[in-house]
Structures are given as structure tokens and as C-alpha cells.
C-alpha atoms as a PDB file:
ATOM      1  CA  UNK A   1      58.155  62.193  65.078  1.00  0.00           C
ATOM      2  CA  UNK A   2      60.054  59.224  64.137  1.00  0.00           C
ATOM      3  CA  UNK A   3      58.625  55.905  63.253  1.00  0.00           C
ATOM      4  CA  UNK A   4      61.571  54.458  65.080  1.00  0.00           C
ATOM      5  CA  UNK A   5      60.949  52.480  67.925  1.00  0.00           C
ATOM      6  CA  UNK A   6      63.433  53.609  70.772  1.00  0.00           C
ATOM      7  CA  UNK A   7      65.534  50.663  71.770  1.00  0.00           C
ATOM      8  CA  UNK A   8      65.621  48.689  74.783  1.00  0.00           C
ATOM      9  CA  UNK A   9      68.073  49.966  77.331  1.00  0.00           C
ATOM     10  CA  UNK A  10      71.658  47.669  76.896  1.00  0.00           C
ATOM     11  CA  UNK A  11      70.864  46.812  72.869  1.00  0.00           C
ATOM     12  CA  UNK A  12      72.288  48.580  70.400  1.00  0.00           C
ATOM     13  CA  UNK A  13      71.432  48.508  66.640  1.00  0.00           C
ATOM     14  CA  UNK A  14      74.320  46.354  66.590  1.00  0.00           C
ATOM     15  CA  UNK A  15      72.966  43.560  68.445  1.00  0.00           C
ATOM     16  CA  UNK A  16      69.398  44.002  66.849  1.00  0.00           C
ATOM     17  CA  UNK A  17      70.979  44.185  63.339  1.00  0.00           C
ATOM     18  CA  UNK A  18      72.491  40.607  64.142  1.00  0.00           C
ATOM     19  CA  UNK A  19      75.947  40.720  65.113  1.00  0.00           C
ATOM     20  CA  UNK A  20      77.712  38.577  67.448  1.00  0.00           C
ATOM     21  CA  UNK A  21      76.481  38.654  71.265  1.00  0.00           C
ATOM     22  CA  UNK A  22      78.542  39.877  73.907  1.00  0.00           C
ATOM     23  CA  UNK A  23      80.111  36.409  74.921  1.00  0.00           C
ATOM     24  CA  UNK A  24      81.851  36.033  71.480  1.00  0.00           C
ATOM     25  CA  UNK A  25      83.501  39.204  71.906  1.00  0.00           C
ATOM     26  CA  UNK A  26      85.634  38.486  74.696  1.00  0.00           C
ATOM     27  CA  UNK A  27      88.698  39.213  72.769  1.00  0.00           C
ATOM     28  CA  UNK A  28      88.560  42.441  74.255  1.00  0.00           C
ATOM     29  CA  UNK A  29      88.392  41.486  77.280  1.00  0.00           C
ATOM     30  CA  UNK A  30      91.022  42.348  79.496  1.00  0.00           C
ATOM     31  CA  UNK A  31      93.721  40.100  79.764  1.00  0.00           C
ATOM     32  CA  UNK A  32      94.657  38.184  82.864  1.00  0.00           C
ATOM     33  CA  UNK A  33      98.049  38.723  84.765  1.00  0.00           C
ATOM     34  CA  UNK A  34     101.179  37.790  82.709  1.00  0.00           C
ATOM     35  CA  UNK A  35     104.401  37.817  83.432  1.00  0.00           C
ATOM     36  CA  UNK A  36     106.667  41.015  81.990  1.00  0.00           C
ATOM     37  CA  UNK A  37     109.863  39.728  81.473  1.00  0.00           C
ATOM     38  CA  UNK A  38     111.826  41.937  82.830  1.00  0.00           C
ATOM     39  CA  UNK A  39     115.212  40.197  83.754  1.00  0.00           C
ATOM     40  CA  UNK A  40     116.317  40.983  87.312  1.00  0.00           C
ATOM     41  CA  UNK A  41     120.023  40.964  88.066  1.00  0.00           C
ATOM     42  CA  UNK A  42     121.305  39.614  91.794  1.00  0.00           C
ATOM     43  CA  UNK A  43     123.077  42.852  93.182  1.00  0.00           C
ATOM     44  CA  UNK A  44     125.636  40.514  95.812  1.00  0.00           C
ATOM     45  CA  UNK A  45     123.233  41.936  98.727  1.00  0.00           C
ATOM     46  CA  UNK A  46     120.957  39.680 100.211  1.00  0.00           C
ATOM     47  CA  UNK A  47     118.343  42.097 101.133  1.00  0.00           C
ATOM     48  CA  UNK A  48     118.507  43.807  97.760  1.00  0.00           C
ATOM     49  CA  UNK A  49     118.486  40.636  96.130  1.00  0.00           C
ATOM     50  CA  UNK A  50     114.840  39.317  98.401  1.00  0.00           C
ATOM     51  CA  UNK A  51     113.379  42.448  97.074  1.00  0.00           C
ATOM     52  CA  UNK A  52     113.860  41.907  93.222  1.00  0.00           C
ATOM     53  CA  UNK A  53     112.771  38.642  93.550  1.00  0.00           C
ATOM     54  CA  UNK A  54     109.963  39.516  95.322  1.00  0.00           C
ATOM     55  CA  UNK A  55     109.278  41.851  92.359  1.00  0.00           C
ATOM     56  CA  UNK A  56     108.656  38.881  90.570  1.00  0.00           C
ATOM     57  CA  UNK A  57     105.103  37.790  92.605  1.00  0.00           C
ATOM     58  CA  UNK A  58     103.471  40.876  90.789  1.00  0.00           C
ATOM     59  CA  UNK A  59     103.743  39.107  87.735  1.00  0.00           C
ATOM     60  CA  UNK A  60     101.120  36.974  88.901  1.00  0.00           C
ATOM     61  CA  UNK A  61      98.660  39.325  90.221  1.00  0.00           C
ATOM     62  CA  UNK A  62      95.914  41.408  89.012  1.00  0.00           C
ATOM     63  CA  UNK A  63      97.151  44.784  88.848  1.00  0.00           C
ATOM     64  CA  UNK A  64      95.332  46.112  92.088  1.00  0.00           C
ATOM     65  CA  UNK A  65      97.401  43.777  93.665  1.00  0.00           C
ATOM     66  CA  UNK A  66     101.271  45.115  92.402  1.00  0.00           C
ATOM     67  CA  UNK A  67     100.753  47.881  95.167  1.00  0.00           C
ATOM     68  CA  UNK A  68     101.192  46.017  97.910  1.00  0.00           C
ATOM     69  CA  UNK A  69     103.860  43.732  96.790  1.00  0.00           C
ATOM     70  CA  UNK A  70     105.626  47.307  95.761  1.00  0.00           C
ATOM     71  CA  UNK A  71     105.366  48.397  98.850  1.00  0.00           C
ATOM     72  CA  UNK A  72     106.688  45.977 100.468  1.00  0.00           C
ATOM     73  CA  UNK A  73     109.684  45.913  98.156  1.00  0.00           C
ATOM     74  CA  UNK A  74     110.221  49.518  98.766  1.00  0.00           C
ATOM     75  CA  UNK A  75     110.394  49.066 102.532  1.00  0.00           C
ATOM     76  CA  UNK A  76     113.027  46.179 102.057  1.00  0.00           C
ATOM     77  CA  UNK A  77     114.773  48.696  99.852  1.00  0.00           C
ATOM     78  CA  UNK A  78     114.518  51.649 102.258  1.00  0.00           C
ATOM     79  CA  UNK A  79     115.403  49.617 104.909  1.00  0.00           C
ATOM     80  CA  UNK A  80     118.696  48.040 103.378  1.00  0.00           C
ATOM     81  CA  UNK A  81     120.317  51.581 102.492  1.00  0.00           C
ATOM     82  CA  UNK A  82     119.433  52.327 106.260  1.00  0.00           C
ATOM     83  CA  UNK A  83     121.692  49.677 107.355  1.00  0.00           C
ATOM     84  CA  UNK A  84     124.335  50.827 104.646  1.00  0.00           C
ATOM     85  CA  UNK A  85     124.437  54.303 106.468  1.00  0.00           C
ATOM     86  CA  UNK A  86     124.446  52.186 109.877  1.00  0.00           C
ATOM     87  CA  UNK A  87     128.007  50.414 109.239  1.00  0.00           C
ATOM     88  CA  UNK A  88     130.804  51.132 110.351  1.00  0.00           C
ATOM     89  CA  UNK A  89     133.244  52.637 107.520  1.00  0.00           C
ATOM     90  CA  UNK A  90     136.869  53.624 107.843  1.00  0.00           C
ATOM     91  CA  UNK A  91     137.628  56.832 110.186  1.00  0.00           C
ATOM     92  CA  UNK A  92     137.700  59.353 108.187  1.00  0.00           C
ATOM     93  CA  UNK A  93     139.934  62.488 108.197  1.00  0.00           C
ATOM     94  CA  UNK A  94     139.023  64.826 111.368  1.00  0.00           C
ATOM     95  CA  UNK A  95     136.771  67.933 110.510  1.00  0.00           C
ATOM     96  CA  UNK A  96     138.130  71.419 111.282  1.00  0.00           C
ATOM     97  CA  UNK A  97     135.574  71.091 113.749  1.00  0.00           C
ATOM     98  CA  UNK A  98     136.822  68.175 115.121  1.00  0.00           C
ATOM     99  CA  UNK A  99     140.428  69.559 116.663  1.00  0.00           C
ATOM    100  CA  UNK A 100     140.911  70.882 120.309  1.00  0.00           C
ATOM    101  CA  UNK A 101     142.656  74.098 121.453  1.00  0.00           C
END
């Protein structure tokens, strides 16, 4: 058997032996929500253009929070190359299939 006392549940050696509590070691803490940086270049299309700058509200939010701001950027996205496919272009050249007999 040991003449070692066991220790108290939640103290280590450490904090027995005299080292700084908990409170002064909030250096590694995790940081709060910081802005990245990133630059974000207007694209000429409006709806593009809402989206990246709605990118840049995650910069200010705890990371659980960047899914639903991505989210919503991705629908503005997916929704913006629908109306791309929705225009009108130029005719195009008829299709084989496209001639009568």
C-alpha cells in the first residue's frame, strides 16, 4: 500500500503542488469569434454579390453558428444559377431531332 493519500476528485498534483489556479490559465481558452480576412470580390451579380457579403456575418459568430448563415448562402447561390438556366439565351442551332419530314 501506498502512503499516498488519493486526491480529491478535480485536483491534480499540479494544483496541490502550487501552481496557478484555473482562472489564470485562460490563455487557453478558446478564443472568441474573429474575423478571417478573407477578401471577397463583387462578381457584377447582385444575388451572387448578397451572398458573399452575407459570408461576412460568420465572422462574427461562434462557430455553431457559421451553419446556418452557410446555408443560407448556399440557397442564394443555388438559387441564382437556377435563374441563369431560366433566361432566355440566343436560339440555338436546331437538333437533328428538331427537323420535320
Amino acid at each position: 500500500m501506498s502512503d499516498a493519500a488519493p486526491q480529491a476528485e478535480g485536483r491534480t498534483a499540479e494544483t496541490e503542488a502550487g501552481a496557478e489556479p484555473r482562472e489564470a490559465r485562460d490563455e487557453y481558452a478558446p478564443a472568441g469569434p474573429a474575423p478571417l480576412g478573407v477578401p471577397r470580390t463583387p462578381t457584377g451579380d447582385d444575388g451572387v454579390d448578397a451572398g458573399l457579403r452575407r459570408l461576412a456575418d460568420a465572422d462574427h459568430l461562434p462557430t455553431d453558428g457559421h451553419v446556418a448563415v452557410y446555408e443560407d448562402v448556399h440557397r442564394g447561390l443555388r438559387d441564382a444559377l437556377t435563374a441563369l438556366d431560366a433566361r432566355p439565351g440566343p436560339p440555338g442551332s436546331p437538333s437533328p431531332y428538331d427537323r420535320r419530314s
